[in-house]
Structure formats: C-alpha cells, structure tokens
Protein backbone atom coordinates (compact mmCIF):
# COMPACT_ATOMS: atom_id res chain seq x y z
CA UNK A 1 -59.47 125.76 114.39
CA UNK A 2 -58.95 128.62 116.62
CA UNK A 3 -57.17 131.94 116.32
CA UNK A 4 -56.50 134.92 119.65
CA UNK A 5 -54.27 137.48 118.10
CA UNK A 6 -54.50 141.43 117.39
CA UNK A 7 -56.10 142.31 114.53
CA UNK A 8 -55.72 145.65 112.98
CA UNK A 9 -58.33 147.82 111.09
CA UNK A 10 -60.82 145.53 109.19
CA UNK A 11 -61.43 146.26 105.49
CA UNK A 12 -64.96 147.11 105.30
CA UNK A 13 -65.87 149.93 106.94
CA UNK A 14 -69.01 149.10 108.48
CA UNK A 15 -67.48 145.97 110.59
CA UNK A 16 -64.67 148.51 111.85
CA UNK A 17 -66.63 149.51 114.60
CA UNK A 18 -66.84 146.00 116.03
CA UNK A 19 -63.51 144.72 115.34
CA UNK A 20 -61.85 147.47 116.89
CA UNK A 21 -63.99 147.08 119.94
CA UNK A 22 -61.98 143.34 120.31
CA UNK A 23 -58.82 143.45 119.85
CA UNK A 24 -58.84 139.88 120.23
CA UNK A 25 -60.65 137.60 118.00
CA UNK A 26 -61.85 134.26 119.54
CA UNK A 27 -62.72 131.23 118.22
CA UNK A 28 -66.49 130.67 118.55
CA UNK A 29 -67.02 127.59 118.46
CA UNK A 30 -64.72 126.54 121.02
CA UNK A 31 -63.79 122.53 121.14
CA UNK A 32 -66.94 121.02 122.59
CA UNK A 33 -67.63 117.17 121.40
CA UNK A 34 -70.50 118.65 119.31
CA UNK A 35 -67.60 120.89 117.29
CA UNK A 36 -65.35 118.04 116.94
CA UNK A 37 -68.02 115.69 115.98
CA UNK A 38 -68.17 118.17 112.85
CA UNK A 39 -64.69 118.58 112.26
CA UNK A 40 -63.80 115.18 112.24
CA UNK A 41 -65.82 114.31 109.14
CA UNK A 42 -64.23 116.94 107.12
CA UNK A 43 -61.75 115.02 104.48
CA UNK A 44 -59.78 116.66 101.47
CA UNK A 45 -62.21 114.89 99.71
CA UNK A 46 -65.35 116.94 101.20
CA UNK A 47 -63.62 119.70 102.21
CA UNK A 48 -60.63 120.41 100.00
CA UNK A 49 -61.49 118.96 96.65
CA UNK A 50 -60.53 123.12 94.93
CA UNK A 51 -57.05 122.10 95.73
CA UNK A 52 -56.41 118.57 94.76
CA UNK A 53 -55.72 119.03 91.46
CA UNK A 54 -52.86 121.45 92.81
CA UNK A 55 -50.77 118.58 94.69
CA UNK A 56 -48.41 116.68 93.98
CA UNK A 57 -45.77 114.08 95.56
CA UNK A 58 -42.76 116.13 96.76
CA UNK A 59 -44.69 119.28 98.37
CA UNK A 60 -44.13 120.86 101.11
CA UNK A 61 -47.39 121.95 102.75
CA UNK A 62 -48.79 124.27 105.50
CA UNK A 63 -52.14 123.63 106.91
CA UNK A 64 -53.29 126.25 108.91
CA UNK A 65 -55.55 125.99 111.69
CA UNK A 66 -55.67 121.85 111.52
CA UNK A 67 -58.08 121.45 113.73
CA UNK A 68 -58.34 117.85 114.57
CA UNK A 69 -56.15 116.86 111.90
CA UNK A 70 -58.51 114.90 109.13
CA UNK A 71 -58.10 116.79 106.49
CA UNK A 72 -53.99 117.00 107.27
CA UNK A 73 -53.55 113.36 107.55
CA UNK A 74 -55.34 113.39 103.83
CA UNK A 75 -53.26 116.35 102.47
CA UNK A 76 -50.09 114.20 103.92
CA UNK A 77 -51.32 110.97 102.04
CA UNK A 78 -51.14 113.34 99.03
CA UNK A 79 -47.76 114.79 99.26
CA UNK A 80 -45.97 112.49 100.55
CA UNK A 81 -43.09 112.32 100.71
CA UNK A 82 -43.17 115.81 101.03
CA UNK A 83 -43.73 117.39 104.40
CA UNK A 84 -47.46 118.62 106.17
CA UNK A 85 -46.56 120.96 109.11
CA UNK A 86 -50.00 121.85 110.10
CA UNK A 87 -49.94 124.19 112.99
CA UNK A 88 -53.32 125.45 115.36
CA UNK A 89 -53.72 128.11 118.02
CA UNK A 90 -55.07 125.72 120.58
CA UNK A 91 -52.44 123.00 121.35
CA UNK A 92 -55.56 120.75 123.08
CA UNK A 93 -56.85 119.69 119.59
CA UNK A 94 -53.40 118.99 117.97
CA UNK A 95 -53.30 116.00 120.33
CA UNK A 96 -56.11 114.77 118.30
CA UNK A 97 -54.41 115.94 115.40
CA UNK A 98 -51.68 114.42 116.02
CA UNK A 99 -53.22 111.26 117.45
CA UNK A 100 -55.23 111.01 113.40
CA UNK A 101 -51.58 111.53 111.28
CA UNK A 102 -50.30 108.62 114.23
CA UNK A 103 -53.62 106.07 113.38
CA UNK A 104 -52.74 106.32 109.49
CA UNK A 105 -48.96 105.87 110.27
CA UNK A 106 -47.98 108.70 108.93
CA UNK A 107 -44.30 109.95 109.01
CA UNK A 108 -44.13 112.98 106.94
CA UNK A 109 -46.30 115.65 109.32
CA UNK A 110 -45.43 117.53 112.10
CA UNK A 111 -47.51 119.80 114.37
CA UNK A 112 -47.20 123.33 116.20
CA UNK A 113 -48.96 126.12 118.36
CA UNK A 114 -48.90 129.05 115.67
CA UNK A 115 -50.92 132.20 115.55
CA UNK A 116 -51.59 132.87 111.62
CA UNK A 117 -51.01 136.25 111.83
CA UNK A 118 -47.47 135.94 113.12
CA UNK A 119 -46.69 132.40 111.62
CA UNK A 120 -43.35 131.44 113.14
CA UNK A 121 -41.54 130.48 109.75
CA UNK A 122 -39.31 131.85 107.41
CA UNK A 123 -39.83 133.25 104.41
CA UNK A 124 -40.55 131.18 101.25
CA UNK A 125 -40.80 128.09 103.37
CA UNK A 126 -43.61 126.12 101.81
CA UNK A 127 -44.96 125.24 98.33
CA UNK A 128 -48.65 125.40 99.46
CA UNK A 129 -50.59 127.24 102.06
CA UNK A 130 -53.58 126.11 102.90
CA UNK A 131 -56.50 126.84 105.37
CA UNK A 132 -60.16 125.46 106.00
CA UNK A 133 -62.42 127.53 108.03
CA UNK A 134 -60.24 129.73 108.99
CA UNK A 135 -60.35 133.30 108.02
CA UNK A 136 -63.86 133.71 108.87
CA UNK A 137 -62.63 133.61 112.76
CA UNK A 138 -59.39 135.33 112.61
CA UNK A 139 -59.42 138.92 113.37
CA UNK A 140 -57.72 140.60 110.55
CA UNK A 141 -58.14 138.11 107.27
CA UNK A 142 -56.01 140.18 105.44
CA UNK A 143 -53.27 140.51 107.28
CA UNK A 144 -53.67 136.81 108.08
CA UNK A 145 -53.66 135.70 103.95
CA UNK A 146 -50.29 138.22 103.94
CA UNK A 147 -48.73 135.63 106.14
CA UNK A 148 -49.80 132.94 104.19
CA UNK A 149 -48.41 134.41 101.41
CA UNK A 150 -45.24 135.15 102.77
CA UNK A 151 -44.14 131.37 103.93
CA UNK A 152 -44.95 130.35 100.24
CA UNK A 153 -42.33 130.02 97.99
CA UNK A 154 -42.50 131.76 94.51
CA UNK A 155 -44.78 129.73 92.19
CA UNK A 156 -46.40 128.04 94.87
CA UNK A 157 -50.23 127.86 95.73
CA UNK A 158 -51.84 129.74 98.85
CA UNK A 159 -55.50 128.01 98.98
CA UNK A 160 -58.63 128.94 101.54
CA UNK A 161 -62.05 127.90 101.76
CA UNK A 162 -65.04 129.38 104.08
CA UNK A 163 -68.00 128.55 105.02
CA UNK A 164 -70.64 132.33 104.21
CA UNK A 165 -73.37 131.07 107.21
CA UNK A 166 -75.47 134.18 105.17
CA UNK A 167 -75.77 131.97 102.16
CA UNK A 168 -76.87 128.61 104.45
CA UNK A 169 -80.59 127.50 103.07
CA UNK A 170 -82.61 124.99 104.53
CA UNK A 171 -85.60 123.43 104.05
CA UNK A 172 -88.24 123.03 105.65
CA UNK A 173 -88.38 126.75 106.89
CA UNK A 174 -88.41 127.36 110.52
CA UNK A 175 -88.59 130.54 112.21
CA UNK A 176 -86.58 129.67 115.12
CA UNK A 177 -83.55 128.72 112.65
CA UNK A 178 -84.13 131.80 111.38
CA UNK A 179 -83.03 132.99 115.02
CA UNK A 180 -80.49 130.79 115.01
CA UNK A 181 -78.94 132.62 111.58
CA UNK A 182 -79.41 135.45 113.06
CA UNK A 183 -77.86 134.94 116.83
CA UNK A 184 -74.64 133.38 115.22
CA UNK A 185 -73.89 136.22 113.05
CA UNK A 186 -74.60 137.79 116.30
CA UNK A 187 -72.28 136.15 118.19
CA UNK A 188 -69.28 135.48 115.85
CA UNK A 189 -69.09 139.15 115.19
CA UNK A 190 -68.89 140.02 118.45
CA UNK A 191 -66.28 138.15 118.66
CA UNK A 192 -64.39 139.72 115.76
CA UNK A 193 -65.06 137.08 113.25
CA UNK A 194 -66.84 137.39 110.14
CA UNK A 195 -69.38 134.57 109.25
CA UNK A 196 -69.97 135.20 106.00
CA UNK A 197 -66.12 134.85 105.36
CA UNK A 198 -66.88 133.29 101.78
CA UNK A 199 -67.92 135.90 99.44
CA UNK A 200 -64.95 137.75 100.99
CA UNK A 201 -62.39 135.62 99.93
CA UNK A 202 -61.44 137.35 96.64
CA UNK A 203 -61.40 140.68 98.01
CA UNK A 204 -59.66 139.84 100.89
CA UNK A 205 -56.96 138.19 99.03
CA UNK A 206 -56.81 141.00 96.18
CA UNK A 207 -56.18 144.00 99.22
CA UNK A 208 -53.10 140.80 100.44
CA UNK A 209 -51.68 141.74 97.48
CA UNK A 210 -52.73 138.56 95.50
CA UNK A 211 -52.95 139.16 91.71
CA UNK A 212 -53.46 135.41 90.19
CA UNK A 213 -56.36 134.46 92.05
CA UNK A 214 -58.98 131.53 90.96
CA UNK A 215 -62.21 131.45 92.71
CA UNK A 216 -64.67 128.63 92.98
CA UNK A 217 -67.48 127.60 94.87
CA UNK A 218 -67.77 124.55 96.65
CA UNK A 219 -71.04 122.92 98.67
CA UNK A 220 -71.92 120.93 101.63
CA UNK A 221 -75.36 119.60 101.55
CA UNK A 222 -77.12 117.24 103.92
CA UNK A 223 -80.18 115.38 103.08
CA UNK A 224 -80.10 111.30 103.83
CA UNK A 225 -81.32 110.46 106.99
CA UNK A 226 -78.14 109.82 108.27
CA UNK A 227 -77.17 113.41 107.45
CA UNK A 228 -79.77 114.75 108.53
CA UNK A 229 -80.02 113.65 111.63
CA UNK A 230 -75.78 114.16 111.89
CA UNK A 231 -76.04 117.63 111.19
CA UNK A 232 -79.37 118.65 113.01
CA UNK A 233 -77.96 116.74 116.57
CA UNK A 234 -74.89 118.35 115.97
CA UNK A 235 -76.63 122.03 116.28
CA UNK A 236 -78.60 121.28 118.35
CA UNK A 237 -75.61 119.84 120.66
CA UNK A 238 -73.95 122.79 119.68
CA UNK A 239 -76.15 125.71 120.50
CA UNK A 240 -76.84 124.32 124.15
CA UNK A 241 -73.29 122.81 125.53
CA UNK A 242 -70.44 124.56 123.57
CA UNK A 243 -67.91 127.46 123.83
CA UNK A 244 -70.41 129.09 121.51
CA UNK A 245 -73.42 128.58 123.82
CA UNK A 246 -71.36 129.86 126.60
CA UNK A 247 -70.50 133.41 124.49
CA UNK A 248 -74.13 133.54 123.11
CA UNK A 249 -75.42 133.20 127.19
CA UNK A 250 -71.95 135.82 128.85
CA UNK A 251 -72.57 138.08 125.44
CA UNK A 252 -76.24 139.02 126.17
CA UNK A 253 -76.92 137.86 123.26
CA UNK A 254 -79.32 135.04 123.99
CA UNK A 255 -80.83 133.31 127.15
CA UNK A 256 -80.14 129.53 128.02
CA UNK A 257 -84.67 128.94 127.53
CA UNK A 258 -83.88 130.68 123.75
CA UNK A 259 -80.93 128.44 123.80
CA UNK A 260 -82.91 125.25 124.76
CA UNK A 261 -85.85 126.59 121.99
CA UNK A 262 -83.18 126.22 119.32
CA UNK A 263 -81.84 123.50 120.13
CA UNK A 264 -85.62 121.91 120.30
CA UNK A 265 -86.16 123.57 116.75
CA UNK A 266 -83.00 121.55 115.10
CA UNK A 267 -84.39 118.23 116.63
CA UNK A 268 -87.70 118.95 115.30
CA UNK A 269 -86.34 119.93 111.60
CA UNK A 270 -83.89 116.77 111.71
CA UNK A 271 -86.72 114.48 112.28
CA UNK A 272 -88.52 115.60 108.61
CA UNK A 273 -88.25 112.96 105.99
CA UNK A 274 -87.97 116.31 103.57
CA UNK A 275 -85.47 117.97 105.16
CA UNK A 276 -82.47 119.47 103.16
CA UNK A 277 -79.73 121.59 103.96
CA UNK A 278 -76.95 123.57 101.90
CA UNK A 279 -73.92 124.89 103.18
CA UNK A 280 -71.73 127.12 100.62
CA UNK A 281 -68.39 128.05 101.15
CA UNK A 282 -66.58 130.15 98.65
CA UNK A 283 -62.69 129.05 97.80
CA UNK A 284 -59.55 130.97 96.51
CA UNK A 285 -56.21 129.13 94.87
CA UNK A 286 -53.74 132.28 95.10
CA UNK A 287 -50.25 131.75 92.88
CA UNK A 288 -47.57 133.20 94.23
CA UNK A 289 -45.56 135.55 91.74
C-alpha cells in the first residue's frame, strides 16, 4: 500500500507540528522484496477475518490500497459475483495485484491508480469499503475515512484495520529492538504517517462523521520456527535494503552501521527457540446511515 497526497491539519494536536511540516505523506515502507514478502502472506483469513461475517455474494467492494492483491483476490472469492475494484497509489504493485486475481482466474476484479483522499468514484458507488494497513500511512486519516464513506452506499459497511507498532511485544527482550521501535516511529512520522494508527481508529472515524461504529481487536502473532524465522529475516531484510532503510539513512535518523546492528539484532532474536512475537492491530466496521 502506498499513499502521496495533501493532507490537511491532523487531529491531535501534538502530531500537527509534523504533519504540516510534509505536506506529502509517503509510504514508508516502499516495495522492496522484504515488504512484499510480508504482504503477500496477508489473506482475509489472517488479515480480514472483522469483516467476513459482513459479506456476502452480490457485493460490490472497494479495497483500498491492495497492495499486492492477496487479500483482494480472497475478498473477490467472497463476493462474487459481485465486483472487487481494488485501487493503489503505486501502479508497480497492482501488476502483482493483478497478476494474483489472474492466477485464481478471477473475473469479477478490476484494478486502478487512486489516491484515497480523492478516490475517483461517484458517490454511493460501493456496498463495502475496505482498507488494510492503510490509514496509518496516509496523511490525513480522517479526511481519507470521509472518502471511504462517501463511495459507500447507504446501509453499506466501511471496514479498516491497523497495525499500532506502539502496542508490538516481543519476547525475548532486546535492547536494540527497542531501537528499532523507536527509529520506526521515528521515521514513519516523519514521513507524515502515524504508526500507532490502531488505537486511533475509533476516533478517527467518529471526527469522519461515523456514528454506528463496531470496534474489535484483532492479532498477529509469530512463534513456530517457521514464523519466527519468516518474520525476524523479513526485518531484518527490511531495515537494511528497503525504501524504509533508505528514509531512515536520507532522514538523519539512523546510520547504515545502526542499520546493519538491527538488522544483526533480528537474526539473533529469530534464532531463539523461545522467541514470540505479537502484533495488534485495532479494527473498525462503520455502517453507513
């Protein structure tokens, strides 16, 4: 997922100061192998399992930044044969996108460049609304969830989940990951993001205007040896060779030798037979009156 756009005042007052000073909100991550790696895994069934019980056959849907397209191909499965148009700011990862719905023969999903903040549709266009990972890199969420809101139709669902890196815990402790914590909140702020996007979701959607709002909670956690190693190499990968690296290293926010001692720190951690780690994401279902 990524998202450039204006953004307008943010809602708490204390990350004014930083949004206004980027007008432009970029997407931190960037599309390195090491991000993809990630997003590919992601399936409704890990990643959207709040909304399920809201679809149906016959739905029209909007998934908003699709990434690489898993989780679309999955909500298109669902719907069908109602329509997924599932729309990203970067049109280099909706070839993958679309390259997934093509691999599962799927018919019933189209894909476009769209900014969420502007989306290029009319009115009461779509029954749901959904986004993963998204408002926690957008510049104004608000405004953003506004949008969402107005391509729904009345009665229909506008659905988010995020990711709140503040709530991450791991175990065993490691002072360098720690760091880590620390330098992406760092980073993605500078950037005009907001990292811990998931305790924010109900108030964000309440100041949209949103007044039938159910919140849940919703967990990654990582802990076979598989996983752990997945998730560890993935950081580590991460923090050294993507888009992310390169606006931790231009940002002043960290040198390539801290870089490298991070990355070192995630090998180390993913190598412990007791490792564990917990990512929460907070989730909204919004009804549209």
């Amino acid at each position: 997922m990524t998202h450039a756009s204006t953004s307008s005042a943010h809602p708490e007052g204390h990350e004014t100061a930083h949004k206004s000073a980027h007008e432009t909100a970029v997407y931190t991550h960037g599309h390195h192998e090491s991000v993809l790696r990630s997003h590919n895994w992601r399936t409704a069934a890990n990643s959207a399992a709040y909304l399920l019980p809201s679809l149906s056959a016959g739905l029209d849907v909007l998934d908003v930044g699709c990434g690489p397209g898993t989780i679309t191909a999955d909500l298109a499965a669902l719907v069908a044969p109602g329509r997924v148009t599932a729309v990203d700011a970067a049109e280099e990862v909706l070839v993958k996108a679309r390259a997934a719905a093509a691999e599962r023969g799927l018919r019933n999903v189209e894909f476009a460049v769209a900014d969420v903040h502007a989306l290029d549709f009319p009115d009461d266009s779509f029954d749901v609304v959904h986004a993963h990972q998204v408002l926690q890199h957008v510049g104004d969420p608000v405004r953003a969830l506004r949008e969402m809101r107005r391509v729904c139709r009345p009665g229909g669902i506008v659905a988010a989940r995020d990711s709140d890196y503040g709530s991450f815990a791991w175990y065993p402790e490691r002072p360098v990951l720690d760091g880590w914590l620390d330098l992406y909140h760092r980073v993605a702020r500078a950037n005009g993001g907001e990292p811990d996007a998931g305790r924010r979701l109900f108030s964000w959607a309440r100041q949209a205007g949103f007044t039938d709002i159910t919140t849940t909670a919703g967990t990654w956690c990582f802990a076979t040896p598989e996983e752990r190693a997945w998730w560890s190499g993935l950081w580590a990968d991460r923090t050294t060779g993507s888009g992310y690296a390169d606006l931790a290293v231009s940002g002043g926010h960290a040198t390539k030798a801290e870089l490298e001692e991070i990355a070192e720190a995630w090998r180390e951690w993913g190598t412990r037979e007791d490792a564990w780690f917990m990512v929460p994401h907070g989730e909204i279902v919004c009804r549209v009156s």
